[in-house]
Protein backbone atom coordinates (compact mmCIF):
# COMPACT_ATOMS: atom_id res chain seq x y z
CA UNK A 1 -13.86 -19.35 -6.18
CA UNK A 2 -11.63 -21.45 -4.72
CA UNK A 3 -10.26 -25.39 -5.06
CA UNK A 4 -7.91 -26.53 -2.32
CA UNK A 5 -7.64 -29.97 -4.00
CA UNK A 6 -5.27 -30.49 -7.23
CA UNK A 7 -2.46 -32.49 -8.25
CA UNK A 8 0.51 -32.12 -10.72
CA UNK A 9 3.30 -33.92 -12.06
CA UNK A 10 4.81 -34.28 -8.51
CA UNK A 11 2.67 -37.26 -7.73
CA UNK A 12 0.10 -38.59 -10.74
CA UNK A 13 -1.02 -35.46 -12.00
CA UNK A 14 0.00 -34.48 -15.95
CA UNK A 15 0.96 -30.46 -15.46
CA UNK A 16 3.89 -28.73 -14.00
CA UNK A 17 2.45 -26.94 -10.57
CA UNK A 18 2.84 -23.76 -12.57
CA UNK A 19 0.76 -24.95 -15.82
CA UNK A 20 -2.27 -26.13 -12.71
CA UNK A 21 -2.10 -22.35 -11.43
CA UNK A 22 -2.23 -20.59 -14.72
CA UNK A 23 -5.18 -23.21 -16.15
CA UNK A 24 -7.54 -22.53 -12.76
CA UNK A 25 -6.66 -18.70 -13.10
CA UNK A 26 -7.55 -18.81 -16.74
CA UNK A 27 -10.73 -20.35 -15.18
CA UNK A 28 -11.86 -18.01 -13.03
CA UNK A 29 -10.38 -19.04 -9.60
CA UNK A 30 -8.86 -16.87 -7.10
CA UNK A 31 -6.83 -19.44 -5.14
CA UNK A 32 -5.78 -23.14 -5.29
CA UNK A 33 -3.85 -25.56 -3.31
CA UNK A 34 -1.59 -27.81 -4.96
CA UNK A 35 -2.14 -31.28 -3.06
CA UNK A 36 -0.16 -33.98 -3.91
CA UNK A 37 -0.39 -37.61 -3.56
CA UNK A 38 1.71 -38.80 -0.69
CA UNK A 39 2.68 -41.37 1.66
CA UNK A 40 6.12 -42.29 3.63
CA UNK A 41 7.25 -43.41 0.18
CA UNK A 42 7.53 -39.60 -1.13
CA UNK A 43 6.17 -37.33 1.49
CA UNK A 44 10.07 -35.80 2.01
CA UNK A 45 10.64 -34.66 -1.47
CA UNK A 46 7.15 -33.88 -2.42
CA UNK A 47 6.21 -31.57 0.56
CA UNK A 48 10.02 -30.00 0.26
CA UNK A 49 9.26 -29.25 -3.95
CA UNK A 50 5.52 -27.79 -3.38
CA UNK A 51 6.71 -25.39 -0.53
CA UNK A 52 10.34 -24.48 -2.98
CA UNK A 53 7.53 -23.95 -5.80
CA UNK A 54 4.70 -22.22 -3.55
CA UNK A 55 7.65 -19.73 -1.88
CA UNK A 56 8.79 -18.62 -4.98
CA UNK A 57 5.12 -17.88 -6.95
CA UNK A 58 4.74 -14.32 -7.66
CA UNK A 59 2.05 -12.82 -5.56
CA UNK A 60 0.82 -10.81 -8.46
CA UNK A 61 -0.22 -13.63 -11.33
CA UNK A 62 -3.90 -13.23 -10.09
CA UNK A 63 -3.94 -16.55 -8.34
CA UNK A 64 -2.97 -17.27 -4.60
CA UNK A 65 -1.31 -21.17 -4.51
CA UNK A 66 -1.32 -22.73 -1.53
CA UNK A 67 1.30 -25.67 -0.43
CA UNK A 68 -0.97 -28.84 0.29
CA UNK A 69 -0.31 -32.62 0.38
CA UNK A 70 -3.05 -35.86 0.45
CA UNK A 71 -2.32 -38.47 2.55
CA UNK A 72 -3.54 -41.55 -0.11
CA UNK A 73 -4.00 -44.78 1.07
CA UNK A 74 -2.22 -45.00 3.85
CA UNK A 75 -2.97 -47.20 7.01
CA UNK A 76 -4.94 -45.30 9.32
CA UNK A 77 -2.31 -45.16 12.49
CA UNK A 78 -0.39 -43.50 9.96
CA UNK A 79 -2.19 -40.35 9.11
CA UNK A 80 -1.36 -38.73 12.71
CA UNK A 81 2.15 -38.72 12.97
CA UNK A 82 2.32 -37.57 8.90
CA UNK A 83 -0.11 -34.50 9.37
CA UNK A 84 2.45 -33.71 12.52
CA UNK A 85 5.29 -34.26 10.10
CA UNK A 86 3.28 -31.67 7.13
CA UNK A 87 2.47 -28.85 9.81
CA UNK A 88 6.22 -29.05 10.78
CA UNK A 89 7.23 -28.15 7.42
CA UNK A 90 4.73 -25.43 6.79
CA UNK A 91 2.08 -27.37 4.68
CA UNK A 92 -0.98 -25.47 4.90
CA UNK A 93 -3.63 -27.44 3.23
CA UNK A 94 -3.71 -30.87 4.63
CA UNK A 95 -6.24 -33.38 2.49
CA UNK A 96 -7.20 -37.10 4.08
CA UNK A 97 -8.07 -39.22 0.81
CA UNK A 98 -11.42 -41.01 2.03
CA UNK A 99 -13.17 -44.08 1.68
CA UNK A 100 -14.35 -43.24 -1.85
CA UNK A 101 -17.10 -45.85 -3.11
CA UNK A 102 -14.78 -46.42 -6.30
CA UNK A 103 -11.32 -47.25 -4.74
CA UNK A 104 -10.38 -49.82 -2.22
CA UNK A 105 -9.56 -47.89 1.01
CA UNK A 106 -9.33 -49.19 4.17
CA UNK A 107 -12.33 -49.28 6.27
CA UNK A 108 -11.34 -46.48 9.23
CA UNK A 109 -9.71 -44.06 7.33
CA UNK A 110 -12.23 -41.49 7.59
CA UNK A 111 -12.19 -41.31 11.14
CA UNK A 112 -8.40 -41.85 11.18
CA UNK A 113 -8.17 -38.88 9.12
CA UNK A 114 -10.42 -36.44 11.45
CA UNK A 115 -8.84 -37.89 14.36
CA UNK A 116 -5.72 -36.88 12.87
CA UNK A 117 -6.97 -33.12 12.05
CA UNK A 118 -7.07 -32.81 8.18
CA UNK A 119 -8.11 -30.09 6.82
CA UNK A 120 -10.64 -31.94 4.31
CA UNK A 121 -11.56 -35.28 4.50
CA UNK A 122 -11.93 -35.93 0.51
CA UNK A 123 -14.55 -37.92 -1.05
CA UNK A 124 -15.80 -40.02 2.20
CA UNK A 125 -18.19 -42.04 0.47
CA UNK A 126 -20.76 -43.19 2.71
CA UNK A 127 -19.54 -41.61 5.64
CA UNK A 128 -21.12 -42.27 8.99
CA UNK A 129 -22.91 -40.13 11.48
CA UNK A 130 -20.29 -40.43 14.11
CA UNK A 131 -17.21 -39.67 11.10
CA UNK A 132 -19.82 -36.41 9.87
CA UNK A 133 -20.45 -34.88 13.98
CA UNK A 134 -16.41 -35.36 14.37
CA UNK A 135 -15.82 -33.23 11.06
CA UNK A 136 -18.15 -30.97 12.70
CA UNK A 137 -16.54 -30.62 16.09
CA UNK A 138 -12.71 -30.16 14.88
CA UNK A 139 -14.06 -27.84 11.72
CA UNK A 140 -13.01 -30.00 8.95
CA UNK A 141 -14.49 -29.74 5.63
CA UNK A 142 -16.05 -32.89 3.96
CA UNK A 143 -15.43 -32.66 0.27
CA UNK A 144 -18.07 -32.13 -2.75
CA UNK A 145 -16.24 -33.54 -5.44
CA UNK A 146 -16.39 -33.56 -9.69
CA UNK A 147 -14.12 -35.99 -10.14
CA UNK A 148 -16.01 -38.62 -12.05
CA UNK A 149 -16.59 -41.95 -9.73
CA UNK A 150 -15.38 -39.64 -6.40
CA UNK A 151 -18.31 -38.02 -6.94
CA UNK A 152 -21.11 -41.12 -6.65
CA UNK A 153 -20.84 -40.50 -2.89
CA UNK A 154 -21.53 -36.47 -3.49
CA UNK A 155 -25.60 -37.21 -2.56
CA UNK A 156 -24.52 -38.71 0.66
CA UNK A 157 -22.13 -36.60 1.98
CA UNK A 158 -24.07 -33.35 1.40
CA UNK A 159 -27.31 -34.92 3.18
CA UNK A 160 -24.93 -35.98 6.19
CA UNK A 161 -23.32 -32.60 6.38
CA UNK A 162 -26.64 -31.08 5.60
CA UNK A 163 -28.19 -32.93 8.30
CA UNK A 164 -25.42 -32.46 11.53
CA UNK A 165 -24.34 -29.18 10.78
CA UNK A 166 -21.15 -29.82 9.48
CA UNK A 167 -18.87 -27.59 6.75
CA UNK A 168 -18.61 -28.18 3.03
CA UNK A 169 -16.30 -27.59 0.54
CA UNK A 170 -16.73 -28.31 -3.81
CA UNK A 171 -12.93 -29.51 -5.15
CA UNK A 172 -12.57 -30.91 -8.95
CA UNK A 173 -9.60 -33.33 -7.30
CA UNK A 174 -8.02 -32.38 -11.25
CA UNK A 175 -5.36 -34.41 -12.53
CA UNK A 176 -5.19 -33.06 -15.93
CA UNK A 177 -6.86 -30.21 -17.80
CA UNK A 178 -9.96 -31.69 -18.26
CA UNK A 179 -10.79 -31.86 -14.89
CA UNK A 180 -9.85 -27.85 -14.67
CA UNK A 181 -13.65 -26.93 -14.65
CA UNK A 182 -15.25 -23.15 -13.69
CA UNK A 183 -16.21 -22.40 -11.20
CA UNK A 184 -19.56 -21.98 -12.44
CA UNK A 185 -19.46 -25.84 -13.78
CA UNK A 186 -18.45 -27.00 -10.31
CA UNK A 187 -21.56 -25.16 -8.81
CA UNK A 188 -23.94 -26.84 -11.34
CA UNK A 189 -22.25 -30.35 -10.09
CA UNK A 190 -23.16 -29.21 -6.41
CA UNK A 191 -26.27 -28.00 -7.27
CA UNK A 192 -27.03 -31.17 -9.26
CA UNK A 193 -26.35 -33.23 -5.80
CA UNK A 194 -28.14 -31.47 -3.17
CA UNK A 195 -26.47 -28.07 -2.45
CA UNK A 196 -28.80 -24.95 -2.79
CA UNK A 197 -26.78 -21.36 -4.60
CA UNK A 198 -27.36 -20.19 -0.97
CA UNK A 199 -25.75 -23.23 0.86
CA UNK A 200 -22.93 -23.32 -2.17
CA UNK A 201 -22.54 -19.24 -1.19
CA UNK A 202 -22.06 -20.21 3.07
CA UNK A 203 -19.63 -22.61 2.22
CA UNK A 204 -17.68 -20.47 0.41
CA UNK A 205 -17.71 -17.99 3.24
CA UNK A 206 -16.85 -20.73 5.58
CA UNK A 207 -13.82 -21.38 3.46
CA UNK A 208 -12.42 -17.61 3.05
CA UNK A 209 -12.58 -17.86 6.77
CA UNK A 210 -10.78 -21.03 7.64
CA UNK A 211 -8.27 -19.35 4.92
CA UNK A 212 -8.25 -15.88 6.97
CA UNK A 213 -7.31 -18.09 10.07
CA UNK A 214 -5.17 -19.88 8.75
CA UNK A 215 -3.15 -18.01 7.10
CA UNK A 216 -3.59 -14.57 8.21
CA UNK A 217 -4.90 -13.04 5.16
CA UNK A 218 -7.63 -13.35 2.50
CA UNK A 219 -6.64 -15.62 -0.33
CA UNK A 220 -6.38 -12.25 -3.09
């Protein structure tokens, strides 16, 4: 299993990017991507410590960690020219924080964020049709999320994707340990909101492809 959506104590999350890796391999998980909060404010030194912490992770603790950033409330005309700035630097996990139905984010982020090529498009909320077929045509991944309140939209995005065709992927967005779930926990949360095993099981192969592309190799 796989999360591609964590933070640590380089933006608001409470664990060094090493103590996130060992709790999610002590979990079960094969790979993670450490994704950071960011926005002009910090994007420089946050992007320059996960890729200085990702470079020198052993490649035989068990777990795979990818460097990743999320672009958090930014304004929208800003999201294009800071994913240019993050696939410059070698970022390989891009996140777009959407318009969650707990958090007041501005109204066209989630199609400033597609436009802009994310890699996931986190917690849209009540994403639109048009926002779901342009996830779709680029082949980014609308997120499934257990983060409590993130997760009210979970229904919603899973019958949009469901119903266009588009690809899913099931993060815990974790901030501390608590939110460090199994993978078989984060299933039951999917499960719970729409997703069949067999749909959970596609997606999953969706994302160990997107992770072959990407990066030339499987994740273990």
């Amino acid at each position: 299993m796989y999360n591609l959506h964590c933070h640590s104590l380089l933006s608001d999350g409470d664990l060094l990017p090493s103590e996130v890796a060992m709790r999610y391999l002590a979990k079960g998980f094969k790979a993670i991507a450490i994704t950071d909060h960011c926005d002009y404010s910090n994007i420089k030194q946050v992007v320059a410590s996960i890729l200085e912490f990702t470079r020198h992770w052993p490649k035989d603790t068990g777990i795979r960690v990818f460097p990743g950033v999320e672009l958090t409330h930014i304004p929208p005309k800003q999201f294009k020219p800071l994913v240019r700035y993050c696939r410059g630097k070698g970022i390989k996990v891009i996140v777009g924080h959407g318009e969650s139905p707990v958090e007041p984010v501005i109204k066209g982020t989630n199609q400033a964020a597609l436009e802009a090529g994310v890699d996931i498009l986190a917690h849209p909320g009540q994403i639109s049709d048009a926002c779901v077929l342009l996830a779709k045509k680029k082949g980014i991944f609308l997120e499934v999320t257990t983060r409590r309140g993130h997760s009210n939209g979970n229904k919603h995005v899973i019958q949009q994707a469901l119903k266009f065709g588009a690809k899913l992927i099931i993060n815990t967005d974790s901030h501390c340990p608590e939110d460090i779930i199994t993978p078989a926990q984060m299933s039951k949360i999917a499960i719970k909101a729409g997703l069949s095993a067999n749909q959970i099981a596609q997606n999953i192969c969706s994302l160990e492809q997107f992770l072959h592309n990407r990066h030339g190799n499987k994740p273990c």
